[in-house]
C-alpha atoms as a PDB file:
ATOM      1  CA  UNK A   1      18.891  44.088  -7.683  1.00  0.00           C
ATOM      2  CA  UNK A   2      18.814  40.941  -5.537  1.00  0.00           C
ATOM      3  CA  UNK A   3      21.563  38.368  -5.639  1.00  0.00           C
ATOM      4  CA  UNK A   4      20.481  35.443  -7.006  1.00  0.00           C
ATOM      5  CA  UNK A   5      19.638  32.279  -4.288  1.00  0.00           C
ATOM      6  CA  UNK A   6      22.549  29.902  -3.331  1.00  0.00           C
ATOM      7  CA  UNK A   7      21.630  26.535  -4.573  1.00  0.00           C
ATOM      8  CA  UNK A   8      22.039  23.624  -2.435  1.00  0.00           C
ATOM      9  CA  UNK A   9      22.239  20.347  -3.864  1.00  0.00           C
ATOM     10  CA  UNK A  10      22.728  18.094  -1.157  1.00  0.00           C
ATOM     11  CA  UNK A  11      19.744  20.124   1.216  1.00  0.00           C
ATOM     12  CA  UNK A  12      17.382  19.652  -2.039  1.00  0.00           C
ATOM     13  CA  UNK A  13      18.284  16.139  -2.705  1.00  0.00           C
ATOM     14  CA  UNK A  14      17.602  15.542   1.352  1.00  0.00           C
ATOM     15  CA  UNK A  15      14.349  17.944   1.206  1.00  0.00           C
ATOM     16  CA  UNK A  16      12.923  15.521  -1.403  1.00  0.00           C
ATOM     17  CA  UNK A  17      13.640  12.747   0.149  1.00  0.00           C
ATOM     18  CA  UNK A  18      11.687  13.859   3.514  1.00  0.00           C
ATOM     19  CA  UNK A  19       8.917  14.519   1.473  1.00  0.00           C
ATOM     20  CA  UNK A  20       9.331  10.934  -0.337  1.00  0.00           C
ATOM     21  CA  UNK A  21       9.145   9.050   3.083  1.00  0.00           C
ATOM     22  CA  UNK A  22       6.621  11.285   4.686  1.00  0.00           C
ATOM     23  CA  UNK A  23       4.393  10.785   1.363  1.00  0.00           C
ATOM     24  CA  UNK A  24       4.780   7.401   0.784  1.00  0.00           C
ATOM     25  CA  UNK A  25       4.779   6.726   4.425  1.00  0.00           C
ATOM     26  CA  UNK A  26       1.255   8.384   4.680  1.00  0.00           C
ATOM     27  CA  UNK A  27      -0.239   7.367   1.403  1.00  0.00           C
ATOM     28  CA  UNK A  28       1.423   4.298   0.040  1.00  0.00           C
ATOM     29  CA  UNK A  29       3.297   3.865  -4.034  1.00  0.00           C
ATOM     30  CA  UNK A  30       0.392   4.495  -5.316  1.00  0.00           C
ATOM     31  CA  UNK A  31      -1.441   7.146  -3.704  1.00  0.00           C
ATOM     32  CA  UNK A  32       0.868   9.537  -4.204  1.00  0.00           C
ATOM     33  CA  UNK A  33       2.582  11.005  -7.344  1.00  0.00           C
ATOM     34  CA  UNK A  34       5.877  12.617  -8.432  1.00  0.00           C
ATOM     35  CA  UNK A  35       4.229  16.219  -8.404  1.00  0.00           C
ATOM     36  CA  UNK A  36       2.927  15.424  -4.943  1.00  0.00           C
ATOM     37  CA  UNK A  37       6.289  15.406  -3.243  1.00  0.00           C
ATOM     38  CA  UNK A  38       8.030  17.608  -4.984  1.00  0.00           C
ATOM     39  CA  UNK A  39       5.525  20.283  -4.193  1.00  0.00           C
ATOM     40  CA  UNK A  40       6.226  19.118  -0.248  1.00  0.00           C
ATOM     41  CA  UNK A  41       9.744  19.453  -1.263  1.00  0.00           C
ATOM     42  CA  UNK A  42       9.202  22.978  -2.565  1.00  0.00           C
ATOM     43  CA  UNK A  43      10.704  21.953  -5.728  1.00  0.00           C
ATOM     44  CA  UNK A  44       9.425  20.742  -9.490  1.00  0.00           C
ATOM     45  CA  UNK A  45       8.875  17.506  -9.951  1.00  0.00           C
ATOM     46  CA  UNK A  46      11.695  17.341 -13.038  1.00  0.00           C
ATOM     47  CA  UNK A  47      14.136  18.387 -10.216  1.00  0.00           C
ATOM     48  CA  UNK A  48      12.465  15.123  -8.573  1.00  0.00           C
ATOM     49  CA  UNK A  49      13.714  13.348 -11.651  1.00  0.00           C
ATOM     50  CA  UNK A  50      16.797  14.500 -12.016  1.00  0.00           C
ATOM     51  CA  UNK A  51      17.998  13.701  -8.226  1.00  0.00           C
ATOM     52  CA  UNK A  52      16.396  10.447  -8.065  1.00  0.00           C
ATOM     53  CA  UNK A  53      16.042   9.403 -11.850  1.00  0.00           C
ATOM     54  CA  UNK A  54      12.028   8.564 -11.261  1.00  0.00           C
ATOM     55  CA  UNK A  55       9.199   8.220  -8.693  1.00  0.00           C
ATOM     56  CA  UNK A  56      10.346   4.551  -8.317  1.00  0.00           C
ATOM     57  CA  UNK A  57      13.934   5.438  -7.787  1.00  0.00           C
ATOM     58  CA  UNK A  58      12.835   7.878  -5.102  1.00  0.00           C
ATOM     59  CA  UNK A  59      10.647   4.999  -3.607  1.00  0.00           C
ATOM     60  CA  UNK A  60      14.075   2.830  -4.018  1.00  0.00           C
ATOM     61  CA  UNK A  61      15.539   5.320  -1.808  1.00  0.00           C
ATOM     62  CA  UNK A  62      12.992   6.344   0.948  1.00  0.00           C
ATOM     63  CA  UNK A  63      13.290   2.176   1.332  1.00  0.00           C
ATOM     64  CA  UNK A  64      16.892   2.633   1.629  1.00  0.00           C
ATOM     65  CA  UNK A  65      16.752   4.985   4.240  1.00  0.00           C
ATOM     66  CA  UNK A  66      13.728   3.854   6.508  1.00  0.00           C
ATOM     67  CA  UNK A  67      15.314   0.306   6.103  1.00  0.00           C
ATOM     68  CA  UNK A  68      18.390   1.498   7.724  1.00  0.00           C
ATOM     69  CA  UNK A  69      17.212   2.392  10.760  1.00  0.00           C
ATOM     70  CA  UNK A  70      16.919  -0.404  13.726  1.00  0.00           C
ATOM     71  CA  UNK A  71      13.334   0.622  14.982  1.00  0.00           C
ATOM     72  CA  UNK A  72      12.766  -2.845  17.127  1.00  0.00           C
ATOM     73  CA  UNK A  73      16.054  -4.712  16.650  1.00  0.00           C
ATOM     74  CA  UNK A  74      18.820  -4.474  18.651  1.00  0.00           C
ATOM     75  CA  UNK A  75      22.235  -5.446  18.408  1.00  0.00           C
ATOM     76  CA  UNK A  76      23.112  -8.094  21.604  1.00  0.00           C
ATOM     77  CA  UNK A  77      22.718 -11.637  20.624  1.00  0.00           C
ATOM     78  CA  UNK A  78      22.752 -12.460  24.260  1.00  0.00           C
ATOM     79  CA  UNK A  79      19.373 -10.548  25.066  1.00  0.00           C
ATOM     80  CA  UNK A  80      17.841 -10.417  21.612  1.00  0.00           C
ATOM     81  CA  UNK A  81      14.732 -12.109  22.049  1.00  0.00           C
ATOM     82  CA  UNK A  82      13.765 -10.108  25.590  1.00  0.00           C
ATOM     83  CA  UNK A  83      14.983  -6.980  23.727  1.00  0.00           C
ATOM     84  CA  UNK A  84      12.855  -7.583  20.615  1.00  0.00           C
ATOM     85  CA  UNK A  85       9.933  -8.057  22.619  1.00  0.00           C
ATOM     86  CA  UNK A  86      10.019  -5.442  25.036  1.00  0.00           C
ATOM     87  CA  UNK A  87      10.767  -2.758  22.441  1.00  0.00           C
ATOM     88  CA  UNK A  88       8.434  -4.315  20.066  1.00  0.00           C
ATOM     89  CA  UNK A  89       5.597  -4.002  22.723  1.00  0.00           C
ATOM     90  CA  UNK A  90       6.883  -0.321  23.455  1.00  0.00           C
ATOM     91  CA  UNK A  91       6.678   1.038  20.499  1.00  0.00           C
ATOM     92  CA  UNK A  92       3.182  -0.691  19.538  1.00  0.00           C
ATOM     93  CA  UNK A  93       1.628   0.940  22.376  1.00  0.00           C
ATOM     94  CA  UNK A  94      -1.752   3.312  21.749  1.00  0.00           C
ATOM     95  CA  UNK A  95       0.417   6.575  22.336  1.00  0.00           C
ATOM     96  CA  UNK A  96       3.962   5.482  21.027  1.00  0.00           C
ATOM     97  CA  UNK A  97       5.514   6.983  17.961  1.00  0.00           C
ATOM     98  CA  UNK A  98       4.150   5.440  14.405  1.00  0.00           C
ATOM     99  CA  UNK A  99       6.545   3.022  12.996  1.00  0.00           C
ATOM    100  CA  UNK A 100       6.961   4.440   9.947  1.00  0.00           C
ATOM    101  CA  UNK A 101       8.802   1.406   8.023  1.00  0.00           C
ATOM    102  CA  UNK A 102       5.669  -0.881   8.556  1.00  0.00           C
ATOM    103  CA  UNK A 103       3.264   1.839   7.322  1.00  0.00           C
ATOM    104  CA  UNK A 104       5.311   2.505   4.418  1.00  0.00           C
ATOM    105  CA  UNK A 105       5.602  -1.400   4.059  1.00  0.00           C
ATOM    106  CA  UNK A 106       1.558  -1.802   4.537  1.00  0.00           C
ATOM    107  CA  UNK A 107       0.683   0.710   2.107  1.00  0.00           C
ATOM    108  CA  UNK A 108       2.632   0.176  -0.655  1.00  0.00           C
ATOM    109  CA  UNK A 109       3.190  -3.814  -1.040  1.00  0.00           C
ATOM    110  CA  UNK A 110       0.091  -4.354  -2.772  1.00  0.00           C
ATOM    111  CA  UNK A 111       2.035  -2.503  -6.152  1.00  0.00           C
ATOM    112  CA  UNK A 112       3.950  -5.344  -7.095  1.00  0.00           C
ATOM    113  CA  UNK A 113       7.050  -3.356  -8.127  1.00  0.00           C
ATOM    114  CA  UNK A 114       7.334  -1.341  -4.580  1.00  0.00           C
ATOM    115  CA  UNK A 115       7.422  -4.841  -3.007  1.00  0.00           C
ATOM    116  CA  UNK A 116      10.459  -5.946  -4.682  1.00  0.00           C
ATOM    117  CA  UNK A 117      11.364  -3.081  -3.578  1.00  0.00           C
ATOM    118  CA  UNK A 118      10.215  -3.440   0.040  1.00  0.00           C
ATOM    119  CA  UNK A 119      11.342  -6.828  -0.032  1.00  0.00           C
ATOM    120  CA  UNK A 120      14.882  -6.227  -1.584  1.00  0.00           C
ATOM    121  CA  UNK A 121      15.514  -3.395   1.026  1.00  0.00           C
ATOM    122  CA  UNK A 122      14.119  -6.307   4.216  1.00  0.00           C
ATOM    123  CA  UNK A 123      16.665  -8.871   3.453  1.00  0.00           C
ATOM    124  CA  UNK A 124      19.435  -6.544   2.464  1.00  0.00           C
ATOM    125  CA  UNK A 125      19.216  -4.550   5.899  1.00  0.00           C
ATOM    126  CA  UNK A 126      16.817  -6.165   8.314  1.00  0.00           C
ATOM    127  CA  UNK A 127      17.444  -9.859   7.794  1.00  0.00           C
ATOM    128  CA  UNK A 128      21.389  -9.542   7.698  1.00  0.00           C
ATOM    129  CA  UNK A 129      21.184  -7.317  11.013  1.00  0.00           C
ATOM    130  CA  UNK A 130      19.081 -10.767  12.488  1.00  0.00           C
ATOM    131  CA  UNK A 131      21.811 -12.467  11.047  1.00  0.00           C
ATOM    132  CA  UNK A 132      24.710 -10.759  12.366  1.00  0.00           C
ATOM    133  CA  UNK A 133      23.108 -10.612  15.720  1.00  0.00           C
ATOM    134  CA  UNK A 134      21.507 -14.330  15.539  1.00  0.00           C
ATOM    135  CA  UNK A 135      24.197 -16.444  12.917  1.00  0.00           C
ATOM    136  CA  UNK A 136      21.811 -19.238  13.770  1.00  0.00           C
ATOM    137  CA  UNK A 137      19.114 -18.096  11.810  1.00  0.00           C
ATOM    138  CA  UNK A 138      21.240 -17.978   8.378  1.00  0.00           C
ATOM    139  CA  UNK A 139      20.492 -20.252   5.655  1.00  0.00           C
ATOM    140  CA  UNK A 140      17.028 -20.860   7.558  1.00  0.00           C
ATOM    141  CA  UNK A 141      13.895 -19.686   7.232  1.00  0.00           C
ATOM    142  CA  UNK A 142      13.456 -18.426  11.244  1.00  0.00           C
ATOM    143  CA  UNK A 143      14.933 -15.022  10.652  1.00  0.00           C
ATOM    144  CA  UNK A 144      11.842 -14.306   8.057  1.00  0.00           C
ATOM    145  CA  UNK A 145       9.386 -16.153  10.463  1.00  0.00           C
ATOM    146  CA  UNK A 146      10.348 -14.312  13.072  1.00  0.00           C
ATOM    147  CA  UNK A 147      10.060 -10.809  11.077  1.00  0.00           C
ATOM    148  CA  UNK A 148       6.817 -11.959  10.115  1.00  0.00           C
ATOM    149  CA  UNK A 149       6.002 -12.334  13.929  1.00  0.00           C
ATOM    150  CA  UNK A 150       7.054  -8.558  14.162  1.00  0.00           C
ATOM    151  CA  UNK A 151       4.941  -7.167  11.286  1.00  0.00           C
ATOM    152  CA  UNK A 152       2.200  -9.198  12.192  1.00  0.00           C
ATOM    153  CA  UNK A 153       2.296  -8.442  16.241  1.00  0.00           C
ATOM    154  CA  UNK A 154       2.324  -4.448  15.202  1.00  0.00           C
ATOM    155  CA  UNK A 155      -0.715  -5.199  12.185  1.00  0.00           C
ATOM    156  CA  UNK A 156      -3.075  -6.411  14.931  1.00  0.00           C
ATOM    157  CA  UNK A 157      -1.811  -4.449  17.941  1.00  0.00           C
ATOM    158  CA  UNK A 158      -1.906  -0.904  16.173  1.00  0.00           C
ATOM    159  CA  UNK A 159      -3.829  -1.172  12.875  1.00  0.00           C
ATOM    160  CA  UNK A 160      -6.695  -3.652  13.767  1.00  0.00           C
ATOM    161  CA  UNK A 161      -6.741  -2.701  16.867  1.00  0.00           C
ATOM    162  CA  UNK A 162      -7.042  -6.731  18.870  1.00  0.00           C
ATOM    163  CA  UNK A 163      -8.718  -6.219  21.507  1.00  0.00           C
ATOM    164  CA  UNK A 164      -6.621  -8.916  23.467  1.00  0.00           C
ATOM    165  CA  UNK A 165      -3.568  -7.783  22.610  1.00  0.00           C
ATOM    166  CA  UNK A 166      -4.312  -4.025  23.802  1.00  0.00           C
ATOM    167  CA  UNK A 167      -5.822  -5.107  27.393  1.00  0.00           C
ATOM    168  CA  UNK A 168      -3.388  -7.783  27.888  1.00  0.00           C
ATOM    169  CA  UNK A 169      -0.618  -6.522  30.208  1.00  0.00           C
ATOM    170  CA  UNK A 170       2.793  -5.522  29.379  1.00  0.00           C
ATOM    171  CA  UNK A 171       4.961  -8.498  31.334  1.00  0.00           C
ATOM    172  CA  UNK A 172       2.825 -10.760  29.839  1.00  0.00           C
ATOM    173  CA  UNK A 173       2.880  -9.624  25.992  1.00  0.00           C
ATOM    174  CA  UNK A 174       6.808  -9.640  26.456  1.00  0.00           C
ATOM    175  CA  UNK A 175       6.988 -12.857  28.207  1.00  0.00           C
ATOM    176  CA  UNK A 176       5.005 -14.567  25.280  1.00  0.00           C
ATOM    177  CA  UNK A 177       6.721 -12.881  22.621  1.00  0.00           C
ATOM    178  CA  UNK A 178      10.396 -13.260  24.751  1.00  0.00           C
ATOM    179  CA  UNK A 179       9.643 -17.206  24.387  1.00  0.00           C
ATOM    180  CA  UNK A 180       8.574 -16.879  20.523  1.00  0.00           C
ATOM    181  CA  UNK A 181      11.771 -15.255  19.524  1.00  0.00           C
ATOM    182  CA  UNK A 182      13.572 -17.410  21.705  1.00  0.00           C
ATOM    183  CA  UNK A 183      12.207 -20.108  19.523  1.00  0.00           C
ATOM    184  CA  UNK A 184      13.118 -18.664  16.533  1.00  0.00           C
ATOM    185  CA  UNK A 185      16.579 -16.824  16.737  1.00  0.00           C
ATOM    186  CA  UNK A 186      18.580 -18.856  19.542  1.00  0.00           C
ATOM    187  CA  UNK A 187      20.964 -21.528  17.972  1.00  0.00           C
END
C-alpha cells in the first residue's frame, strides 16, 4: 500500500501559472486553451478553474506577474533615459533573451478582452514605475509615448527584423534613443 501524494497548493497554483505565461507567452489568448496549460501544468483543467476562477482570470494573472517585472526600466531618475536606452538596445539584440512581456503583449492584444487586460496591467505597473521614477511625465501623455517608443523600437528591431536598426551600431542606437527619452521623461 502506497501513501497517498502530499498535495501542494501553493506549488500547483505556481505550476499553472508557469504554464499560463509560457503558453500565452508563446501562443497568444487565443491560441491556446484552458486544457492546454493545465496539461503543461500536469494538472486538469477544472483544477485550472478552481485556482484561477477561468482561462481569463489566469490570463489576468500571468499579466500580473510578467507586468511586475522591470525588464528595460530602471529605477534612477537621474540616468533614466541613458539607462532605458542602453538596456533597451541590450536586450533587443539578435542573441539576447526574448522579452517575454512584449510577446505576450503582441500576441494576445488583438482579443479585445486580453487587452484590457494588457492595458490595465501597463498603466497599473509600468506607467506608475515611469512615474515614480519621472513625476514629470504624470498627468501627460509622454510616459505612454515614450512606452510606445519601447514597444515599437523592440517590434522592428526583433520581430520585423529592420534592417537599419540591426546594422546600425550600438553607441549610436543608444545615443538616438538616450535623446528621445530625454525628450519625453525629463521635466
Amino acid at each position: 500500500m502506497t501513501a497517498p501524494r502530499r498535495r501542494d497548493a501553493t506549488a500547483t497554483r505556481e505550476a499553472i501559472l508557469r504554464a499560463g505565461v509560457e503558453a500565452f507567452t508563446r501562443f497568444g489568448y487565443d491560441g491556446v486553451g484552458v486544457r492546454d496549460i493545465a496539461q503543461s501544468a500536469g494538472v486538469t483543467a477544472m483544477l485550472v478553474n478552481r485556482y484561477f476562477g477561468s482561462k481569463e482570470g489566469l490570463f489576468a494573472e500571468v499579466v500580473e506577474v510578467s507586468m511586475t517585472e522591470r525588464t528595460v526600466l530602471t529605477g534612477d531618475p537621474a540616468t533614466l533615459a541613458r539607462d532605458v536606452a542602453a538596456a533597451l538596445v541590450r536586450r533587443t539584440e539578435p542573441d539576447a533573451d526574448s522579452l517575454d512581456p512584449f510577446l505576450l503583449m503582441l500576441r494576445s492584444a488583438p482579443n479585445p478582452r486580453a487587452a484590457e487586460i494588457l492595458r490595465a496591467g501597463i498603466e497599473k505597473h509600468v506607467e506608475r514605475h515611469i512615474y515614480d521614477v519621472a513625476p514629470g511625465t504624470r498627468g501627460t501623455d509622454r510616459a505612454a509615448v515614450a512606452l510606445s517608443l519601447i514597444a515599437g523600437f523592440w517590434l522592428m528591431r526583433t520581430v520585423i527584423g529592420s534592417t537599419a536598426l540591426n546594422e546600425t551600431a550600438e553607441p549610436a542606437l543608444v545615443a538616438t534613443l538616450e535623446s528621445l527619452f530625454r525628450v519625453l521623461v525629463d521635466a
